[in-house]
N, C-alpha and C. Protein backbone atom coordinates (compact mmCIF):
# COMPACT_ATOMS: atom_id res chain seq x y z
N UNK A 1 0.85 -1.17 0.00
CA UNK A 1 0.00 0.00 0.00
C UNK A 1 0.90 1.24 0.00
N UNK A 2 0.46 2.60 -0.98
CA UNK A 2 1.87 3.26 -0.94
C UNK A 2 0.94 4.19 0.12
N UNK A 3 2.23 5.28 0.50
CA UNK A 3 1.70 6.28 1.84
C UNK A 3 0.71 7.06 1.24
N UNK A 4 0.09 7.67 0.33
CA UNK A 4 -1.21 8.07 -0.39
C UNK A 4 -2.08 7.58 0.78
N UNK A 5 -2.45 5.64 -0.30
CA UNK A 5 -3.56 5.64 0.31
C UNK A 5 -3.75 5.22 1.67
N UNK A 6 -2.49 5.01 2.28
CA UNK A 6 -3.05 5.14 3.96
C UNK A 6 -3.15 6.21 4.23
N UNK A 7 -3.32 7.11 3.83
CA UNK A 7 -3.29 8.76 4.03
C UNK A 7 -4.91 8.68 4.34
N UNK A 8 -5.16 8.51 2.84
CA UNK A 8 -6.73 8.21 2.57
C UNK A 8 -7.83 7.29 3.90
N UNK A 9 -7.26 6.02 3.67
CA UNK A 9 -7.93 5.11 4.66
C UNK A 9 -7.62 5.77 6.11
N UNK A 10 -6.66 6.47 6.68
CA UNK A 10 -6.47 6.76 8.14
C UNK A 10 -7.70 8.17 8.09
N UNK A 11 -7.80 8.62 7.01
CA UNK A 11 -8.66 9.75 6.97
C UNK A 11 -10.35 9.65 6.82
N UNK A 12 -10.30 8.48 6.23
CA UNK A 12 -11.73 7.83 6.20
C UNK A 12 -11.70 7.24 7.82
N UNK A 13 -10.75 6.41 7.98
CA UNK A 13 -11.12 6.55 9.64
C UNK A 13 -11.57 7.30 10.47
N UNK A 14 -10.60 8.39 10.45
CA UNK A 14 -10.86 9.23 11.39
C UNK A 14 -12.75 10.01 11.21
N UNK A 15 -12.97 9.97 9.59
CA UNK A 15 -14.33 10.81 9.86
C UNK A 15 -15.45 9.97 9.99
N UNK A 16 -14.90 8.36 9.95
CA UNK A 16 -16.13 7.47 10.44
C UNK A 16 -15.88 7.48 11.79
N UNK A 17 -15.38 7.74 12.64
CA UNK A 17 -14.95 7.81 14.67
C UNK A 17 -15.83 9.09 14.78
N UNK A 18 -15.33 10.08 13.93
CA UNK A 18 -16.04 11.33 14.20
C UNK A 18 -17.77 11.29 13.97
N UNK A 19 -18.15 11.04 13.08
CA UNK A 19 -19.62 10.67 12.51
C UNK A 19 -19.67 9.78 13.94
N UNK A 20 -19.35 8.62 13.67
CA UNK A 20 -19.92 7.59 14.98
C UNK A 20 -20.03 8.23 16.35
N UNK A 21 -18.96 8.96 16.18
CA UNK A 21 -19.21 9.61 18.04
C UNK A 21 -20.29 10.88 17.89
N UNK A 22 -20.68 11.35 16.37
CA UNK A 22 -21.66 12.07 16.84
C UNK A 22 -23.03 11.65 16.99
N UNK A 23 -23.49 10.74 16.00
CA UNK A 23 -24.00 10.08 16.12
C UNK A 23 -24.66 9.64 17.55
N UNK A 24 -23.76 8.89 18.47
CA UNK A 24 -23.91 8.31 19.92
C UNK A 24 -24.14 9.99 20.60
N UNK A 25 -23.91 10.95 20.46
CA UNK A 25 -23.88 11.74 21.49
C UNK A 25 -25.19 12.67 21.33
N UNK A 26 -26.06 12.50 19.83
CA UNK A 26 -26.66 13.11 19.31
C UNK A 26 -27.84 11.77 19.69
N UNK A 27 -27.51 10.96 19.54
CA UNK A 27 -28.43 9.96 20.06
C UNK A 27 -29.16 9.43 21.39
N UNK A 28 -27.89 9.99 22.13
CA UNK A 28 -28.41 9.64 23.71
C UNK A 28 -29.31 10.48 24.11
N UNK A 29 -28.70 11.83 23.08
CA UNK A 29 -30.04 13.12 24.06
C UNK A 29 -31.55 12.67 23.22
N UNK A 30 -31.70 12.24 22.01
CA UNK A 30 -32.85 11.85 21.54
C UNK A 30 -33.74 11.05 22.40
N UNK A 31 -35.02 11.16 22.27
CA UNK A 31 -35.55 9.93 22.56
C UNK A 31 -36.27 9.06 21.56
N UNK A 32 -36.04 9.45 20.56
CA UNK A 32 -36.50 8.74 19.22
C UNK A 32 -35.35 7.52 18.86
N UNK A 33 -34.17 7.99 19.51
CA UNK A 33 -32.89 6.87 18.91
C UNK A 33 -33.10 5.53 19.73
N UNK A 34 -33.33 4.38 19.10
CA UNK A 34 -33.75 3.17 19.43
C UNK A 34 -35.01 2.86 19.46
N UNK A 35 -35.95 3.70 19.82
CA UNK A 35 -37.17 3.67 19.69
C UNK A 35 -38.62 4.06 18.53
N UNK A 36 -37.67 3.41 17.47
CA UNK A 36 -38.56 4.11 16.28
C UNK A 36 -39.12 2.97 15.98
N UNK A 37 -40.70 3.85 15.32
CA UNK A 37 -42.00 2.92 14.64
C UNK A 37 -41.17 1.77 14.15
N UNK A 38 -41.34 0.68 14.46
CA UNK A 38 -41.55 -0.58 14.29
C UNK A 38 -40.60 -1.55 14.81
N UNK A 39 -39.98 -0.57 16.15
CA UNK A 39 -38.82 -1.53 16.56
C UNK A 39 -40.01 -2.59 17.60
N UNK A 40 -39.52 -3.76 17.97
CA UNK A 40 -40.38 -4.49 18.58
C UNK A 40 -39.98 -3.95 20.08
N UNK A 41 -41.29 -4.35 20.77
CA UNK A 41 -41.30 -4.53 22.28
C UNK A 41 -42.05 -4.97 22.72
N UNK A 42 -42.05 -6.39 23.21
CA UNK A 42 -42.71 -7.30 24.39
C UNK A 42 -42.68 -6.99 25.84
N UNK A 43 -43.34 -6.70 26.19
CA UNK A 43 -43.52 -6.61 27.77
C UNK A 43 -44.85 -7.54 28.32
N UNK A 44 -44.12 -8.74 29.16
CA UNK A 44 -45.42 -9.28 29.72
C UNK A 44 -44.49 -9.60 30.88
N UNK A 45 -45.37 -9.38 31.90
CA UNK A 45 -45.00 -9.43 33.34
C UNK A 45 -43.75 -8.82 34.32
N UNK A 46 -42.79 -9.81 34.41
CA UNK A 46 -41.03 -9.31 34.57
C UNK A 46 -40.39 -9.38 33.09
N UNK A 47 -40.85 -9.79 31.83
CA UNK A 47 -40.06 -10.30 30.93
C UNK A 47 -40.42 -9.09 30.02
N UNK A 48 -39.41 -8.72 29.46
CA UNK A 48 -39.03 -7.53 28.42
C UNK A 48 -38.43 -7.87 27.53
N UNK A 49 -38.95 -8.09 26.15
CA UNK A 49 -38.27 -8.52 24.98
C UNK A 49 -38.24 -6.96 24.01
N UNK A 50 -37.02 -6.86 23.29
CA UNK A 50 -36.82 -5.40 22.57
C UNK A 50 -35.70 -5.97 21.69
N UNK A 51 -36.48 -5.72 20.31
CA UNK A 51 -35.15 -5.95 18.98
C UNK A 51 -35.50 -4.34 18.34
N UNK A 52 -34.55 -3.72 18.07
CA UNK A 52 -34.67 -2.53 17.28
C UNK A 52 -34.63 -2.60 16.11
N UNK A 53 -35.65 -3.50 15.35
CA UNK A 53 -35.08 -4.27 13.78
C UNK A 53 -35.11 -2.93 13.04
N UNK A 54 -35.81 -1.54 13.23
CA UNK A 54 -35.63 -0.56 12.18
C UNK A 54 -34.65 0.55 12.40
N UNK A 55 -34.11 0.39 13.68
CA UNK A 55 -32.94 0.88 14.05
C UNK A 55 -31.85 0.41 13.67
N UNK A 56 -31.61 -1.25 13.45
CA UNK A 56 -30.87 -1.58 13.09
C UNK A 56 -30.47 -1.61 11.52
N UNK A 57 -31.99 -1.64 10.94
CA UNK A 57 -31.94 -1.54 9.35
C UNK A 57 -31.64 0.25 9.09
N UNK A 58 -31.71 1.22 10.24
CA UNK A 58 -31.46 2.82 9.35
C UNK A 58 -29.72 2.54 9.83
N UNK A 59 -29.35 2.00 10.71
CA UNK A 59 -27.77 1.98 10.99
C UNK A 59 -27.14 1.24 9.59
N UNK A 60 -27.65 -0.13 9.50
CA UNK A 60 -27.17 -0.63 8.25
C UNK A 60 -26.88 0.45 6.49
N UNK A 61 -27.95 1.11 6.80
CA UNK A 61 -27.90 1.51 5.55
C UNK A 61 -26.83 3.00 6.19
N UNK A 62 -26.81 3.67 6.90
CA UNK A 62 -26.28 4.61 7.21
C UNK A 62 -24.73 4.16 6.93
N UNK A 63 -24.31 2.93 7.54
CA UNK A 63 -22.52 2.38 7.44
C UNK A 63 -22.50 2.17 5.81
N UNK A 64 -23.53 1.32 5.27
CA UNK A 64 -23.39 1.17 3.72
C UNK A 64 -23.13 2.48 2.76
N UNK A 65 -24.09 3.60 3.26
CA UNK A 65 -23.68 4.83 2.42
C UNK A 65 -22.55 5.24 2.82
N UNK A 66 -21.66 5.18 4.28
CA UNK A 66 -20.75 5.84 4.16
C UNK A 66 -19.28 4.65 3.69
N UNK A 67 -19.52 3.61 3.65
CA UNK A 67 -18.64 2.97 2.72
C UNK A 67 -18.63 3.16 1.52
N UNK A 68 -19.75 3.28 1.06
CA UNK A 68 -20.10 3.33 -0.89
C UNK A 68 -19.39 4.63 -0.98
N UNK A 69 -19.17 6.12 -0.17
CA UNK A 69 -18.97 7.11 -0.37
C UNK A 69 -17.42 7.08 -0.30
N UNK A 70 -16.98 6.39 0.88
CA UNK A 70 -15.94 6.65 1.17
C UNK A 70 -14.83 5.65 -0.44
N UNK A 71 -15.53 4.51 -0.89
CA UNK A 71 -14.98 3.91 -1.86
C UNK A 71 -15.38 4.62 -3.27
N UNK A 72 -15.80 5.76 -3.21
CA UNK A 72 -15.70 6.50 -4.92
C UNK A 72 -14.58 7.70 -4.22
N UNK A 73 -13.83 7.27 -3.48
CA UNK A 73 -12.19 7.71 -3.27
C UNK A 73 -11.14 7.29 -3.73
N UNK A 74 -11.22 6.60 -3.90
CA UNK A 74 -10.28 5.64 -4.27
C UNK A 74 -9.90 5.79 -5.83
């Protein structure tokens, strides 16, 4: 790999840490983050079941766009 593109990849690092940490910090104060229309939640009795399947599907696509973006760098 010549020093270029680790230039590149340490720089795509750094603004996916940055995005991710805003992300989490922009998220905690929400109360919409984790809890959006159609994430599941079971509650019966002591037992609490919670999958965030549409939280997990806007994260998926959120890492996919910023890979697809970060690879028309190259």
């Amino acid at each position: 790999m010549e020093l270029p593109q680790v230039g590149k990849l340490l720089m795509g690092i750094g603004c996916g840490l940055v995005l991710f940490g805003f992300f989490l910090w922009v998220g905690g104060k929400s109360s919409l983050w984790g809890d959006l229309p159609g994430d599941i939640r079971v509650e019966k009795g002591s037992l609490t079941f919670y999958f965030p399947i549409v939280t997990c599907l806007l994260l998926s696509f959120l890492v996919s766009f910023i890979l697809w973006v970060l690879s028309k760098f190259e």
